[in-house]
PDB file of N, CA and C in Angstrom:
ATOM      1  N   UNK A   1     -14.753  -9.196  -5.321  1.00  0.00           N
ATOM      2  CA  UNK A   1     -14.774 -10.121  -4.192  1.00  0.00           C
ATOM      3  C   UNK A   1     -13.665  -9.843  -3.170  1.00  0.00           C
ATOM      4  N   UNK A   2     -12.513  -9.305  -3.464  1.00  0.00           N
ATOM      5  CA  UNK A   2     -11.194  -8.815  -2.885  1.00  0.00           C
ATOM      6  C   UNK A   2     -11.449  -7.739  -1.797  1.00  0.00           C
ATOM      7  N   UNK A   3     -13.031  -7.008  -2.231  1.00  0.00           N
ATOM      8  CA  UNK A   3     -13.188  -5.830  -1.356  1.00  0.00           C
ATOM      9  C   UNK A   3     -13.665  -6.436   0.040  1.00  0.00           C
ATOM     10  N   UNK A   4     -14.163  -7.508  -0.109  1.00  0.00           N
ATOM     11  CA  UNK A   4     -14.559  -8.085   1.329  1.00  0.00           C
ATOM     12  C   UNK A   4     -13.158  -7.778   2.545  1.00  0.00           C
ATOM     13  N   UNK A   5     -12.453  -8.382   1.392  1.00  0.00           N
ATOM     14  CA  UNK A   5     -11.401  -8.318   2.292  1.00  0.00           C
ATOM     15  C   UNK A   5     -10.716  -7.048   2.828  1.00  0.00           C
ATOM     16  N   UNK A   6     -10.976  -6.308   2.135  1.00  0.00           N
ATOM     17  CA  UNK A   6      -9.786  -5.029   2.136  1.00  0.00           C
ATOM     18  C   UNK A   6     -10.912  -4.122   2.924  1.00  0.00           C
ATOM     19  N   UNK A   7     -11.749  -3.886   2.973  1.00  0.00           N
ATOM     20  CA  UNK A   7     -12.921  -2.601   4.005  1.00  0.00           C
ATOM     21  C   UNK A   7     -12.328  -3.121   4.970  1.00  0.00           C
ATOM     22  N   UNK A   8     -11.791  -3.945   5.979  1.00  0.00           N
ATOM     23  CA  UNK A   8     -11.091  -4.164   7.477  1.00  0.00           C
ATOM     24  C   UNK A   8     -10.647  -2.689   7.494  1.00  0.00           C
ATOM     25  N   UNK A   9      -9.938  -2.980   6.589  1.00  0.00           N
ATOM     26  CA  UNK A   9      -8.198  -1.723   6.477  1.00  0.00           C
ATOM     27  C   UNK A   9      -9.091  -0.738   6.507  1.00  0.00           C
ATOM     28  N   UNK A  10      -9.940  -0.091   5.496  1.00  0.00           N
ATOM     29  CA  UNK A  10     -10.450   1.034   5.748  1.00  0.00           C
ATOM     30  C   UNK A  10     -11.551   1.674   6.369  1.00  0.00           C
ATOM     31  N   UNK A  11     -11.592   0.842   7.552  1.00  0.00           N
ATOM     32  CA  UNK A  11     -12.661   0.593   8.638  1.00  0.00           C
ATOM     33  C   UNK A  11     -12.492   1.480   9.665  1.00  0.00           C
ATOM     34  N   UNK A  12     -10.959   1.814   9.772  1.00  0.00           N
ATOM     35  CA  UNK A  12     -10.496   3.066  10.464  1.00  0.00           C
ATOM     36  C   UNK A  12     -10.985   4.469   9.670  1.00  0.00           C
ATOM     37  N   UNK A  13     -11.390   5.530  10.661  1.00  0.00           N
ATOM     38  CA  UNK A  13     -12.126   6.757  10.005  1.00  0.00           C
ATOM     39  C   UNK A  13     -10.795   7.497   9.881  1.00  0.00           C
ATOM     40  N   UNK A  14      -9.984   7.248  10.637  1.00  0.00           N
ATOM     41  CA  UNK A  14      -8.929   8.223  10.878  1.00  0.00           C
ATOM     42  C   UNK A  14      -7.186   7.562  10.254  1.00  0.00           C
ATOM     43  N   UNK A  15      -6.465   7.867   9.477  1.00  0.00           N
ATOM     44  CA  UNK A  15      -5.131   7.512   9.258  1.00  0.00           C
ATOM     45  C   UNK A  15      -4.098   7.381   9.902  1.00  0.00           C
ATOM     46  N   UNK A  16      -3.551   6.168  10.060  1.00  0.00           N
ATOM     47  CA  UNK A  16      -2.648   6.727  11.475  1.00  0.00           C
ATOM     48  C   UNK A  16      -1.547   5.024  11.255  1.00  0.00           C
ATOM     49  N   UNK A  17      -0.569   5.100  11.785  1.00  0.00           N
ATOM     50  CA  UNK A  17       0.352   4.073  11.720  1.00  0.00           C
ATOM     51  C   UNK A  17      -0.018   2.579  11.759  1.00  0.00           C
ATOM     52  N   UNK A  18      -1.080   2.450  12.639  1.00  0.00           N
ATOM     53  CA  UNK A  18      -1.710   1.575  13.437  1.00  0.00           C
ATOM     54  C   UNK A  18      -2.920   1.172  11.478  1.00  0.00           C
ATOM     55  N   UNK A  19      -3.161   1.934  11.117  1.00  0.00           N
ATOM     56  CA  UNK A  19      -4.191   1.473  10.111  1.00  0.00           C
ATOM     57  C   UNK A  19      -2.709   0.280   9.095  1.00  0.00           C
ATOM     58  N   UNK A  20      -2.200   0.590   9.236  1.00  0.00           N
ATOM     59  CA  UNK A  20      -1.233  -0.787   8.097  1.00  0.00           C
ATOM     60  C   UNK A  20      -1.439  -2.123   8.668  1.00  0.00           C
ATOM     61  N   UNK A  21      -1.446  -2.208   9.878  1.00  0.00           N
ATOM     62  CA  UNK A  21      -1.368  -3.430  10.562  1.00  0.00           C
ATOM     63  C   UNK A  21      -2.764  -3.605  10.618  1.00  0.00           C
ATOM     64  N   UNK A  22      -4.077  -2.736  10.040  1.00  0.00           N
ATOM     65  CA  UNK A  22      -5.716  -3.101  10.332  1.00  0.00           C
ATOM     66  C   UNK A  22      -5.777  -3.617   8.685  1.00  0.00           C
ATOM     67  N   UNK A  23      -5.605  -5.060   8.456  1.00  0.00           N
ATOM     68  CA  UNK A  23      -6.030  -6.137   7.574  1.00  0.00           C
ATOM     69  C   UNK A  23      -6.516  -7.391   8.057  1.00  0.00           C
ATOM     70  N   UNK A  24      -7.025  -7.921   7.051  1.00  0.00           N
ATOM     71  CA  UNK A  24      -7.894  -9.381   7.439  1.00  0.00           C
ATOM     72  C   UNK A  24      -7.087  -9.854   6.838  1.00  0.00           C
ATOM     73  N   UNK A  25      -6.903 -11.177   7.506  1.00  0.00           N
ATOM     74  CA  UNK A  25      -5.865 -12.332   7.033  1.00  0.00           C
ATOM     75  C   UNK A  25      -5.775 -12.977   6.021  1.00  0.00           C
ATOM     76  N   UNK A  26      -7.106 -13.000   5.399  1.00  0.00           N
ATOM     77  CA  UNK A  26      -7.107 -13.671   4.354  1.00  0.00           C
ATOM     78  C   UNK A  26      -6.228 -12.429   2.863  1.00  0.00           C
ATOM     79  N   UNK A  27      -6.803 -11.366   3.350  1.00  0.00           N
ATOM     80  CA  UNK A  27      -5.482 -10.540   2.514  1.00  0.00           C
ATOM     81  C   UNK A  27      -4.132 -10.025   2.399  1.00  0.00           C
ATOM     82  N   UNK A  28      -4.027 -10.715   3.512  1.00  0.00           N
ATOM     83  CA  UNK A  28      -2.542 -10.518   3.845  1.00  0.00           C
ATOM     84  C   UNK A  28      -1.722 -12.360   3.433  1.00  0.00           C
ATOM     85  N   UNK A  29      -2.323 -12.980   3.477  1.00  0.00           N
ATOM     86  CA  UNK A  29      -2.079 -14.183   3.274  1.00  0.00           C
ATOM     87  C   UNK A  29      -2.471 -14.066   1.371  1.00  0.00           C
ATOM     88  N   UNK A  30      -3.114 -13.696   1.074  1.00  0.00           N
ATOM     89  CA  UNK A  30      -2.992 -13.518  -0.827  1.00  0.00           C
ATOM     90  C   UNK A  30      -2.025 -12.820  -1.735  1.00  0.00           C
ATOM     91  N   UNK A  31      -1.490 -11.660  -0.452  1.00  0.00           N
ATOM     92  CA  UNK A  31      -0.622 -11.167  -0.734  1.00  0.00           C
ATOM     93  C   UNK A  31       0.700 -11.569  -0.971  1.00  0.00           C
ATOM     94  N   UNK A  32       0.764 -12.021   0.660  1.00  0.00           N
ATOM     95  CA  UNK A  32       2.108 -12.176   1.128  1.00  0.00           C
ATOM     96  C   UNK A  32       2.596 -13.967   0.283  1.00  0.00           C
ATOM     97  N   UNK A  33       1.399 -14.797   0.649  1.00  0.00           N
ATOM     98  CA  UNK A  33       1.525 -16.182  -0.060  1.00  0.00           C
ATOM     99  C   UNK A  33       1.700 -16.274  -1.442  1.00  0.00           C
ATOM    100  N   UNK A  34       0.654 -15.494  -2.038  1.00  0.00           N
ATOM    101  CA  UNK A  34       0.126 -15.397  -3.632  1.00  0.00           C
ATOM    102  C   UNK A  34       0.747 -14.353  -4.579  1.00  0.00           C
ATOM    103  N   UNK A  35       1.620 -13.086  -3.809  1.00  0.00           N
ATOM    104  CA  UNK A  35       2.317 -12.360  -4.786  1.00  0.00           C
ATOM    105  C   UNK A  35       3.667 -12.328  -4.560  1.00  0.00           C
ATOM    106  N   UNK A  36       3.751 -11.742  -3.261  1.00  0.00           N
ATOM    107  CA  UNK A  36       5.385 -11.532  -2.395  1.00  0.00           C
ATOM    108  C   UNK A  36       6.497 -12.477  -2.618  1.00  0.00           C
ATOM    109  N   UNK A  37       6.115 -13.794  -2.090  1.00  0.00           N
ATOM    110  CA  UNK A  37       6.975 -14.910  -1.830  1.00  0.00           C
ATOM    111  C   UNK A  37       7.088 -15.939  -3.090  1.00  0.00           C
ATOM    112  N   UNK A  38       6.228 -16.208  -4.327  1.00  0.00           N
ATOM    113  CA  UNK A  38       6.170 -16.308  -5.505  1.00  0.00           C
ATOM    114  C   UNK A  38       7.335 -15.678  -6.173  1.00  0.00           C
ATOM    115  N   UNK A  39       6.934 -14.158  -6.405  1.00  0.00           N
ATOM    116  CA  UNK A  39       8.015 -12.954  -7.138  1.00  0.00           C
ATOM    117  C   UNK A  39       9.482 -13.438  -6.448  1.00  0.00           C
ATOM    118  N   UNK A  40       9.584 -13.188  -5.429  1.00  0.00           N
ATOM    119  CA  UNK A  40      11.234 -13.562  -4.937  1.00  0.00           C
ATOM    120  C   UNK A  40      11.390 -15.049  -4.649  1.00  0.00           C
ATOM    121  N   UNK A  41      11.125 -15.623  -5.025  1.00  0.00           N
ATOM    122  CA  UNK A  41      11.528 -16.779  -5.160  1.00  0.00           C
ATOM    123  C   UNK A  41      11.642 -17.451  -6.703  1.00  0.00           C
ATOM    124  N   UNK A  42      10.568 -17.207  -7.711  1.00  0.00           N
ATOM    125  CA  UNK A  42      11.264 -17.207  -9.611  1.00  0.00           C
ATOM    126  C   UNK A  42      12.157 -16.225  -9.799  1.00  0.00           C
ATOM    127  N   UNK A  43      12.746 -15.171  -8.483  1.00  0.00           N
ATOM    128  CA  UNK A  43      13.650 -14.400  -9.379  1.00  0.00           C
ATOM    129  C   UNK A  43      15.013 -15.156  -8.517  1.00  0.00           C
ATOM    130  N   UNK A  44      14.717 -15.967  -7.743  1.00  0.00           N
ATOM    131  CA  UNK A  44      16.300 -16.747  -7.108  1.00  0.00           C
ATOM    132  C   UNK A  44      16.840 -15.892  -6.146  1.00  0.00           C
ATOM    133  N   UNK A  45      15.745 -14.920  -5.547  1.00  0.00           N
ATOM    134  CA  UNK A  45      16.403 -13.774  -4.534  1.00  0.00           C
ATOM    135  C   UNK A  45      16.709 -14.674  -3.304  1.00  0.00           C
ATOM    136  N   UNK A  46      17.831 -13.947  -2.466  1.00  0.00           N
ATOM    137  CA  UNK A  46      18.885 -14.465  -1.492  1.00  0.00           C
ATOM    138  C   UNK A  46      17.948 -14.437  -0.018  1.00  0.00           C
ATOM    139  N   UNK A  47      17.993 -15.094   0.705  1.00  0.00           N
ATOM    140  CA  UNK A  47      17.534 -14.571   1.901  1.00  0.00           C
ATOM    141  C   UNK A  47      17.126 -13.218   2.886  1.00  0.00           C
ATOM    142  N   UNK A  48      18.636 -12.828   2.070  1.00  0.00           N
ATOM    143  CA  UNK A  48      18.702 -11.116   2.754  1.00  0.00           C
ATOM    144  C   UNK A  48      18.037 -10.192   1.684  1.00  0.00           C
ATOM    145  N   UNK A  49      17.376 -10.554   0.494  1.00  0.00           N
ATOM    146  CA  UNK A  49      16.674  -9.733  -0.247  1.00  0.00           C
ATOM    147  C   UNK A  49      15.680  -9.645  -0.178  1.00  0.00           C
ATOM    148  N   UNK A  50      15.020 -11.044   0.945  1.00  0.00           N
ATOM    149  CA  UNK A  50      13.702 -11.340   0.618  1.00  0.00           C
ATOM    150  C   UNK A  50      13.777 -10.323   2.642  1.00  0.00           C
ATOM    151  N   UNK A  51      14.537 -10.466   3.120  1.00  0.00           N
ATOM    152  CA  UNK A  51      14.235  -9.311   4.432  1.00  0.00           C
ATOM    153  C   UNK A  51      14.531  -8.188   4.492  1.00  0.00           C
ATOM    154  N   UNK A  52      15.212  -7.871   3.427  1.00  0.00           N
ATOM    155  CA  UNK A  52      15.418  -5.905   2.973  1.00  0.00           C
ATOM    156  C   UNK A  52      14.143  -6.032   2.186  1.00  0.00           C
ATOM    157  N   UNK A  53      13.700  -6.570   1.471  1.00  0.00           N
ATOM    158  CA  UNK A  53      12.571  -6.162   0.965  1.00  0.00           C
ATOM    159  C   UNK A  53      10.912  -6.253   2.038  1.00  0.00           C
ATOM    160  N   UNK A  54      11.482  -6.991   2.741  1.00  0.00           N
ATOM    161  CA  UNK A  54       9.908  -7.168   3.730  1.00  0.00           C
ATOM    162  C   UNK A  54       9.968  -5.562   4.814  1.00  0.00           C
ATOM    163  N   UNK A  55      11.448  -5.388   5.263  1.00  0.00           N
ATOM    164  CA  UNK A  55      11.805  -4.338   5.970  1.00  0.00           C
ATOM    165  C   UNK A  55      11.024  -2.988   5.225  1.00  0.00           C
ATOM    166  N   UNK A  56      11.662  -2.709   4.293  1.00  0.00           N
ATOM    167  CA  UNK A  56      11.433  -1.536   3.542  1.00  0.00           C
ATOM    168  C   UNK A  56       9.799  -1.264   3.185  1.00  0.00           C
ATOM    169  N   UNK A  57       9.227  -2.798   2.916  1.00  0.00           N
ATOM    170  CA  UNK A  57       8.369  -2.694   2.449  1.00  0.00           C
ATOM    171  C   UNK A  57       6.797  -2.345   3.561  1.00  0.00           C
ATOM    172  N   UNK A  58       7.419  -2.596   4.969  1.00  0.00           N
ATOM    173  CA  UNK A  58       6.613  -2.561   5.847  1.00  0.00           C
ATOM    174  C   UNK A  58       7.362  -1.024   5.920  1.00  0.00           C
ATOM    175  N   UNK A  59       8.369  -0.334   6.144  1.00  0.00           N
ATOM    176  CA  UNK A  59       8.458   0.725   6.493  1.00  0.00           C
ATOM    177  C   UNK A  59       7.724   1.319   5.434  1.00  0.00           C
ATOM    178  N   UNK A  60       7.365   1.586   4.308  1.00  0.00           N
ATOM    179  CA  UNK A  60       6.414   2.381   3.643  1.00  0.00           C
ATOM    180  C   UNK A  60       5.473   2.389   3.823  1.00  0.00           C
ATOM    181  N   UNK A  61       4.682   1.406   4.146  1.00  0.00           N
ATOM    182  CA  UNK A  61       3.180   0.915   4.450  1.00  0.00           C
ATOM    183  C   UNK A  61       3.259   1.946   5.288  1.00  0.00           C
ATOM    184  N   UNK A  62       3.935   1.934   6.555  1.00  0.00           N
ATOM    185  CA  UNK A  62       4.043   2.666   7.872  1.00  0.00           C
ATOM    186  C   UNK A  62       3.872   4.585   7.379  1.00  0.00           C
ATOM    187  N   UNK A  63       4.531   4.562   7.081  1.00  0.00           N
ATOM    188  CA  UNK A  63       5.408   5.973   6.195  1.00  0.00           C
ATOM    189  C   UNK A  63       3.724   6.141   5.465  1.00  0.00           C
ATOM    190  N   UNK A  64       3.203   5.811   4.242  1.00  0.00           N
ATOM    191  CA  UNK A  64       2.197   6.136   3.791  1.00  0.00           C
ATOM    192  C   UNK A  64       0.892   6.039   4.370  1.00  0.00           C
ATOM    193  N   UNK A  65       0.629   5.405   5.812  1.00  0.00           N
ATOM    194  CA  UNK A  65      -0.333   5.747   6.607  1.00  0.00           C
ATOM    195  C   UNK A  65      -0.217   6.958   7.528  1.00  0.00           C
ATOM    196  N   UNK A  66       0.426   7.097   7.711  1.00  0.00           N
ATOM    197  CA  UNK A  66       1.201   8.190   8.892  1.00  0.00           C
ATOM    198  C   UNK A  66       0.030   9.243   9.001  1.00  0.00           C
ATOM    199  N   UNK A  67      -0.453   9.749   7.996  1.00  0.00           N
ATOM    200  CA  UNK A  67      -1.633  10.886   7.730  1.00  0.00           C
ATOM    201  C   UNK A  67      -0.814  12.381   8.263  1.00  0.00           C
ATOM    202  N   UNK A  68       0.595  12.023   7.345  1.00  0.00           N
ATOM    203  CA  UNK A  68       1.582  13.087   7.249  1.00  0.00           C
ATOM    204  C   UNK A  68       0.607  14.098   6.036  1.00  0.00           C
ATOM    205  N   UNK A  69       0.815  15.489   6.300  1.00  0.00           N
ATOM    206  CA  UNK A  69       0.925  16.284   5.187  1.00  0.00           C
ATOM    207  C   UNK A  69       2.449  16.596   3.941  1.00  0.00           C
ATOM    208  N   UNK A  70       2.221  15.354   3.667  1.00  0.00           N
ATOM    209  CA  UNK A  70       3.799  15.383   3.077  1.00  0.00           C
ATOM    210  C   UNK A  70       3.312  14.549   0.915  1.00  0.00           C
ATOM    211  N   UNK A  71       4.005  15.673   0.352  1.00  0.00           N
ATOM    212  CA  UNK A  71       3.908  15.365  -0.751  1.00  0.00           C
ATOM    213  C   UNK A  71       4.580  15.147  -1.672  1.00  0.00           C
ATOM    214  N   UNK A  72       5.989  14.658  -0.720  1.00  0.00           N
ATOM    215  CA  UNK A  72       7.343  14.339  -1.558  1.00  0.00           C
ATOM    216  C   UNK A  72       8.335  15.519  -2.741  1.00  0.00           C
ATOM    217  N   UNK A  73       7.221  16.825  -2.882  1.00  0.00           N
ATOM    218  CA  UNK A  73       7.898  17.689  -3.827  1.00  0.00           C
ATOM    219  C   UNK A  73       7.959  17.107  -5.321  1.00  0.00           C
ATOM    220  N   UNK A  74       8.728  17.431  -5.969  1.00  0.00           N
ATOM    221  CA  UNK A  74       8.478  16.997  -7.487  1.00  0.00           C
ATOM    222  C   UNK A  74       8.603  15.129  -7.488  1.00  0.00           C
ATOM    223  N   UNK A  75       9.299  14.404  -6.479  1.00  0.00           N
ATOM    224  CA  UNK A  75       9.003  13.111  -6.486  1.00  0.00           C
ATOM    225  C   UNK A  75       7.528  12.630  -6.283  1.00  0.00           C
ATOM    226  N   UNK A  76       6.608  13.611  -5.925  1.00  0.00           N
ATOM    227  CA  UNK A  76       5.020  13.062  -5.929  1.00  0.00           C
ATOM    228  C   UNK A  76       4.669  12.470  -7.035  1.00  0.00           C
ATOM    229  N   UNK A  77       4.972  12.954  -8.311  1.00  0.00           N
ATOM    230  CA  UNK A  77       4.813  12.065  -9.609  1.00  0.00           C
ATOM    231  C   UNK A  77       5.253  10.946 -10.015  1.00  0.00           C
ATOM    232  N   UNK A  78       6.126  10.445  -9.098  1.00  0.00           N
ATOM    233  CA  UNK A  78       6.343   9.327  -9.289  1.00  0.00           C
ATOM    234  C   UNK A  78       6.726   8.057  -8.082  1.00  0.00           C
ATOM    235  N   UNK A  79       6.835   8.605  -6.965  1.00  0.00           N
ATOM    236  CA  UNK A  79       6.687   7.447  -5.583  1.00  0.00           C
ATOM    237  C   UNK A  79       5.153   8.346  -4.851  1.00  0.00           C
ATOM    238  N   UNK A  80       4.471   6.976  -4.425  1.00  0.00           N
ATOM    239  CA  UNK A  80       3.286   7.173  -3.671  1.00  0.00           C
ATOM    240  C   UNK A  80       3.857   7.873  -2.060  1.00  0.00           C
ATOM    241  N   UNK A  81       2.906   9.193  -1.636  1.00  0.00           N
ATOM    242  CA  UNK A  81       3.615   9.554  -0.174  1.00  0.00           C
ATOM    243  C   UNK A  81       1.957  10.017  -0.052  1.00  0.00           C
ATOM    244  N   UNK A  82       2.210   9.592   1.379  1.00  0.00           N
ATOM    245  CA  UNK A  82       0.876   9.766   2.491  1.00  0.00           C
ATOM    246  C   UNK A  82      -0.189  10.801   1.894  1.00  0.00           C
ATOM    247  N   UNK A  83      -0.020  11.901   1.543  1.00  0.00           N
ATOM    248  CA  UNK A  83      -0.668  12.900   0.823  1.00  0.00           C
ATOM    249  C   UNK A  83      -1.709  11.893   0.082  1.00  0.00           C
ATOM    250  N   UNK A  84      -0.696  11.669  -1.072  1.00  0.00           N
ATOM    251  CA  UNK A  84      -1.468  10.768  -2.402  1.00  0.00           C
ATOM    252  C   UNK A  84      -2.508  10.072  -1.747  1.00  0.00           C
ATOM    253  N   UNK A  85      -1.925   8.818  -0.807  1.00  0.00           N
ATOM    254  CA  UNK A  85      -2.449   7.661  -0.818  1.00  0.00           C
ATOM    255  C   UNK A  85      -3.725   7.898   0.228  1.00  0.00           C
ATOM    256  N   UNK A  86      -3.766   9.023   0.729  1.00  0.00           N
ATOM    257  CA  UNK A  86      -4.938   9.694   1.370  1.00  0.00           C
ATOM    258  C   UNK A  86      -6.287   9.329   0.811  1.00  0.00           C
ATOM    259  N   UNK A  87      -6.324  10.101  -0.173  1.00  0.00           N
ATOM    260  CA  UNK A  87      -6.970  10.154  -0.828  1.00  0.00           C
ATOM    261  C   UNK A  87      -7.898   8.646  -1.164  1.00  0.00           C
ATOM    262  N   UNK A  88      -7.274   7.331  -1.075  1.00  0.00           N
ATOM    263  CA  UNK A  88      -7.699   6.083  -1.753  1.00  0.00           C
ATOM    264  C   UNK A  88      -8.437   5.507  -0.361  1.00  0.00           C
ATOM    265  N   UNK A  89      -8.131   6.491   0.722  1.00  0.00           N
ATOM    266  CA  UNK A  89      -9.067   5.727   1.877  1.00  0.00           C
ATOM    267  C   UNK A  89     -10.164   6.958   2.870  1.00  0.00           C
ATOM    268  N   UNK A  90      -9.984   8.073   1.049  1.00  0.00           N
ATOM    269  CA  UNK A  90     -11.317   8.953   1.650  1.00  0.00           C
ATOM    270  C   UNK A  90     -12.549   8.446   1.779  1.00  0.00           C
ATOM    271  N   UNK A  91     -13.749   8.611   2.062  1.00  0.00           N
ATOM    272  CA  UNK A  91     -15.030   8.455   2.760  1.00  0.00           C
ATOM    273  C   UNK A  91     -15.727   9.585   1.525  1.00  0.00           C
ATOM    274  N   UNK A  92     -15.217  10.827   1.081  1.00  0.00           N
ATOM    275  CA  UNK A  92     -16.103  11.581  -0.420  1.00  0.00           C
ATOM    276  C   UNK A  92     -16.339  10.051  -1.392  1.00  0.00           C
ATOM    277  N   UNK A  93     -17.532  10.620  -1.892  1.00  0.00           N
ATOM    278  CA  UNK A  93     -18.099   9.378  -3.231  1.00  0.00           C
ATOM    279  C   UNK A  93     -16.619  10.095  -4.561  1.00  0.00           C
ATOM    280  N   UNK A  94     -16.565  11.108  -4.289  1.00  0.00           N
ATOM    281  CA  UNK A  94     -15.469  12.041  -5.699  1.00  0.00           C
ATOM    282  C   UNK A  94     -14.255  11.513  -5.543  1.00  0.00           C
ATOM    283  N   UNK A  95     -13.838  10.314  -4.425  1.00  0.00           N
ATOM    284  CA  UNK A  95     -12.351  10.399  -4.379  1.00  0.00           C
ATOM    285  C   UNK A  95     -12.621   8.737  -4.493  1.00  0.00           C
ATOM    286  N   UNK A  96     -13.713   8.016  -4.676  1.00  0.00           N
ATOM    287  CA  UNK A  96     -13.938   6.402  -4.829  1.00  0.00           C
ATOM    288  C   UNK A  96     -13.388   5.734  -6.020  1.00  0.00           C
ATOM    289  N   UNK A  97     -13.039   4.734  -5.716  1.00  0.00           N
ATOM    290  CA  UNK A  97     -11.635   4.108  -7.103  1.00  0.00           C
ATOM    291  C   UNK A  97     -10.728   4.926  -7.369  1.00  0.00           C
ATOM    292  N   UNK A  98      -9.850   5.415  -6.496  1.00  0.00           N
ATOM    293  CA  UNK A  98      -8.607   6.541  -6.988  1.00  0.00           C
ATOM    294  C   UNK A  98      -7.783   5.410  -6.524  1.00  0.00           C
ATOM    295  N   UNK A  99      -6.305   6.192  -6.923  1.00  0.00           N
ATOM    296  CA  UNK A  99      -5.495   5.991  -6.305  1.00  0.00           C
ATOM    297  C   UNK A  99      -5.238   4.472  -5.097  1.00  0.00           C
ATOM    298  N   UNK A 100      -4.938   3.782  -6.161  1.00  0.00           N
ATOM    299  CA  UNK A 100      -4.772   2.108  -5.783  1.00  0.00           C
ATOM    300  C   UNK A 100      -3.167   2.105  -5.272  1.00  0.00           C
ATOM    301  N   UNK A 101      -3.011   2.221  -6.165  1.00  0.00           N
ATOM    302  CA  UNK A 101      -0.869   2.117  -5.870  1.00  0.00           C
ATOM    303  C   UNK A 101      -0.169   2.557  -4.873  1.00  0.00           C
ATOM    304  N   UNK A 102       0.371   1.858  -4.075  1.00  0.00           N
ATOM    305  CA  UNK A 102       0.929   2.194  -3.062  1.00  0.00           C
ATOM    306  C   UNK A 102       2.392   2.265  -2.781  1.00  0.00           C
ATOM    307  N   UNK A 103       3.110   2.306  -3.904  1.00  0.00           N
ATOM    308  CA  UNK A 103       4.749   2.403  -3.885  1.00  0.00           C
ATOM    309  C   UNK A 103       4.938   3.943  -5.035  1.00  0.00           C
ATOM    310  N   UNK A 104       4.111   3.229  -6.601  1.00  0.00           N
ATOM    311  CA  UNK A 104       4.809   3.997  -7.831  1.00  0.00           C
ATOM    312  C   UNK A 104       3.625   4.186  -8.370  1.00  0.00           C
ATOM    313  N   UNK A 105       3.176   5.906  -8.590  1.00  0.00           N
ATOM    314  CA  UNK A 105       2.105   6.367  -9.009  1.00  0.00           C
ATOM    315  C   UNK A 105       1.992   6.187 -10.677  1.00  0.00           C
ATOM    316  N   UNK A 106       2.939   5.892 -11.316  1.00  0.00           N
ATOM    317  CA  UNK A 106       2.893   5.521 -12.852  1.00  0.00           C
ATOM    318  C   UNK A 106       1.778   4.101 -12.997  1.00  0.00           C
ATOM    319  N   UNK A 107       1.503   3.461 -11.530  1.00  0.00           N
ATOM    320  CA  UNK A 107       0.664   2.478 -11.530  1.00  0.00           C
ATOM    321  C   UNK A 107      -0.758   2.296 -11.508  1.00  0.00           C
ATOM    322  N   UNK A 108      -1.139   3.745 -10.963  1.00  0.00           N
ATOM    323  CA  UNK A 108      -2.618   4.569 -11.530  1.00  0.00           C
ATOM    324  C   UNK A 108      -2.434   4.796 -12.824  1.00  0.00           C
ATOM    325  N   UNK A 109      -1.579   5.910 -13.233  1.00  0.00           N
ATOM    326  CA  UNK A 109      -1.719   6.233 -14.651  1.00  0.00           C
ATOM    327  C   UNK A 109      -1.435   5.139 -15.416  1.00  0.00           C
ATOM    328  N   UNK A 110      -1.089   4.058 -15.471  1.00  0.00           N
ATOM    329  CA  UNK A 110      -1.270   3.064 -16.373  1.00  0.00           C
ATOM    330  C   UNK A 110      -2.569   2.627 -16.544  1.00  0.00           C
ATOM    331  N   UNK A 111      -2.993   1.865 -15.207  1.00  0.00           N
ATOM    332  CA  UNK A 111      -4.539   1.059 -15.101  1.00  0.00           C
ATOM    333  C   UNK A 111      -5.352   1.762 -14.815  1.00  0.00           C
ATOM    334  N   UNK A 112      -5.488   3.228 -15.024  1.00  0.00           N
ATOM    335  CA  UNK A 112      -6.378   4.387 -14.537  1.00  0.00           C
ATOM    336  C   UNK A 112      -7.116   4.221 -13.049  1.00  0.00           C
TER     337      UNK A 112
END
């Protein structure tokens, strides 16, 4: 039911900075309401943790849309970079349900 929401985002044919900011509200509001602000707030995080973390966290979004040819080098195995996350908003039927995780690739190989 989540996918309703999320085809906005991959509604763009092409990768590009501008695709992070292409979401429907209602998933950005499940996110941001229902996971984000939950997590830092039972852990008692400070004000300035909860805006280094929104900072950083939008600069990756940014960073992993980019539709850089960049594959981080031996860190590819373990932080998600544009390369990877390519792949999870290909258009091939061979690349469908890949690559979900968008920070730490140990998060595919866990939930396959």
């Amino acid at each position: 039911p989540l996918w309703h929401f999320h085809t906005i985002h991959h509604s763009q044919q092409q990768l590009n900075p501008f695709t992070t900011k292409r979401v429907h509200a209602g998933e950005k509001l499940i996110g941001t309401v229902g996971i984000d602000a939950p997590v830092l707030a039972v852990t008692g995080s400070p004000p300035e943790v909860w805006l280094a973390y929104y900072i950083v966290d939008a600069t990756w979004d940014y960073f992993i849309h980019s539709n850089l040819r960049i594959d981080l080098g031996p860190l590819r195995y373990v932080i998600v970079s544009p390369l990877y996350h390519r792949l999870h908003h290909s258009v091939h039927p061979r690349h469908f349900d890949r690559n979900f995780a968008d920070r730490f690739v140990i998060c595919d190989l866990l939930y396959g």
